[in-house]
Protein backbone atom coordinates (compact mmCIF):
# COMPACT_ATOMS: atom_id res chain seq x y z
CA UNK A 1 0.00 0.00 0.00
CA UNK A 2 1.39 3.55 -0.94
CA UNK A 3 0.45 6.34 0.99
CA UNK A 4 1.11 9.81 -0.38
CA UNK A 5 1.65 13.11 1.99
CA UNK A 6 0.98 16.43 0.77
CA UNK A 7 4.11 18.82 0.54
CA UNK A 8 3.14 21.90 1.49
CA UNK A 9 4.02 24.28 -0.90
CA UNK A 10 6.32 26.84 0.01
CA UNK A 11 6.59 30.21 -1.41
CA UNK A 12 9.20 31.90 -3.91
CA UNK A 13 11.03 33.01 -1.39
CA UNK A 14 10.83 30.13 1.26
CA UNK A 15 11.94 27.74 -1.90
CA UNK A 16 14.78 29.87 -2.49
CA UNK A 17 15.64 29.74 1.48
CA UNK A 18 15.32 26.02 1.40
CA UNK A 19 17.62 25.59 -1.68
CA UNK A 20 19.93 27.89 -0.15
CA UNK A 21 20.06 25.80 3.07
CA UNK A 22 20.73 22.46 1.04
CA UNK A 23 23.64 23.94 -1.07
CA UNK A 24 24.75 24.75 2.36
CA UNK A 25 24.93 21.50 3.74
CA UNK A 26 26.28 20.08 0.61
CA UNK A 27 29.67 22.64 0.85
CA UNK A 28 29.92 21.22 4.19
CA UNK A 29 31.95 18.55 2.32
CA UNK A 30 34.22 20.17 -0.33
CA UNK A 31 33.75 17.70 -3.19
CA UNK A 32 30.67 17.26 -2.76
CA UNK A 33 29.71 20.75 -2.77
CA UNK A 34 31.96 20.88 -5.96
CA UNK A 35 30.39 18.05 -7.63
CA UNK A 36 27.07 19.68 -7.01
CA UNK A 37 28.12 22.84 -8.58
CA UNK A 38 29.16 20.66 -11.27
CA UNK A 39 26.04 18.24 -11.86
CA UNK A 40 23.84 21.72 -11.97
CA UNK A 41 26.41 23.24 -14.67
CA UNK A 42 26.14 19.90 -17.20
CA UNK A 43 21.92 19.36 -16.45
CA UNK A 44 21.92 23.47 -17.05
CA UNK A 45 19.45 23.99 -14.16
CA UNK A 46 19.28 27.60 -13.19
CA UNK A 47 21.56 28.52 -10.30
CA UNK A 48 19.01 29.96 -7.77
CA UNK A 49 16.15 27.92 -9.12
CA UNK A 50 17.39 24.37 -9.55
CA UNK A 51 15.00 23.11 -6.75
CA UNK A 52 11.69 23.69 -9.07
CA UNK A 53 13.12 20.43 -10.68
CA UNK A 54 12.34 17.22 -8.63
CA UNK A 55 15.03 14.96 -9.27
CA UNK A 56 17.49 17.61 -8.07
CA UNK A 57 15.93 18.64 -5.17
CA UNK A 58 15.64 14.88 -4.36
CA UNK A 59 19.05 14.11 -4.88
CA UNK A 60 19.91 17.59 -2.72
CA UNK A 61 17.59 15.82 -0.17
CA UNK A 62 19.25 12.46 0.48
CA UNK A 63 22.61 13.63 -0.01
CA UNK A 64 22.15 16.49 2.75
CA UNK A 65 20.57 13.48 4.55
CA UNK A 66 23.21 11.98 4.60
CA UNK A 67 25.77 14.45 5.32
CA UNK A 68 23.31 15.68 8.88
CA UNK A 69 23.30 11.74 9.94
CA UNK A 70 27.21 11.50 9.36
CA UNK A 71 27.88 15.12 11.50
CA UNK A 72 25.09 13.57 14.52
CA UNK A 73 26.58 10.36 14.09
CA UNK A 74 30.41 11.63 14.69
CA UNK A 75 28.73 13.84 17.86
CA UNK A 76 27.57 10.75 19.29
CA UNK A 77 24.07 10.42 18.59
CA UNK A 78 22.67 6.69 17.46
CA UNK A 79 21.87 5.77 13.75
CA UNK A 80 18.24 5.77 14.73
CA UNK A 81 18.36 9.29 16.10
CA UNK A 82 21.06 10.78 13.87
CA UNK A 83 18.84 9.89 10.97
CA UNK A 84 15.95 11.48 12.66
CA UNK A 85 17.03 14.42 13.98
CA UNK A 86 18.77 15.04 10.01
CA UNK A 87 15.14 14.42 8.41
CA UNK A 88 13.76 16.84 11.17
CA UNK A 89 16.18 19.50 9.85
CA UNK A 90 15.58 19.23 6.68
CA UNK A 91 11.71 18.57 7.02
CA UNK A 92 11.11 15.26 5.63
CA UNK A 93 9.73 12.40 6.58
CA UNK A 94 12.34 10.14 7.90
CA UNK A 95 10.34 7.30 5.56
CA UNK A 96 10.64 9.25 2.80
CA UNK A 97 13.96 9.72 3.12
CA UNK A 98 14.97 5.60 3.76
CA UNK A 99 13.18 5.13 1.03
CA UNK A 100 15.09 6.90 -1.57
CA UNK A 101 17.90 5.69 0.04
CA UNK A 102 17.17 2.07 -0.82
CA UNK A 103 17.02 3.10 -4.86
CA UNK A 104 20.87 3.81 -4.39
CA UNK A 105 22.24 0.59 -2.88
């Protein structure tokens, strides 16, 4: 059974805040924030404005995910909760979240 959640959707500027706080997290790691920079160069995708396209925001998503569980994780928090309190930052559903993560392994 699939069970859909509305996304609230945010405004101009509250999209542009949200993009700016992934790109954010992703510089926290140099290459990544390089290859990002990279990946929106070759796709073309307008640089503020790349998060109106779905796959990239989703990518942003689980890679910032992932980045947030790895910093929690190294301050001593568990998995479980480092995984958590990353999805809480970044406002989305921790399910949604494993789930995309188990169309990359």
């Amino acid at each position: 059974m699939r069970v859909r959640r509305s996304r609230l959707l945010l405004t101009p500027g509250a999209l542009l805040d949200r993009e700016r706080h992934l790109t954010e997290t992703l510089r926290q790691r140099p290459a990544l924030g390089e290859a990002w920079a990279v990946i929106l160069a070759e796709l073309t995708a307008p640089d503020p404005g790349w998060s109106r396209r779905k796959d990239l925001l989703r990518l942003a998503e689980s890679l910032a995910w992932r980045i947030l569980t790895d910093t929690a994780e190294r301050a001593g928090l568990t998995r479980r909760a480092a995984e958590q309190q990353a999805a809480d930052t970044l406002t989305v559903p921790l399910d949604t979240l494993r789930t995309r993560a188990r169309a990359f392994r």
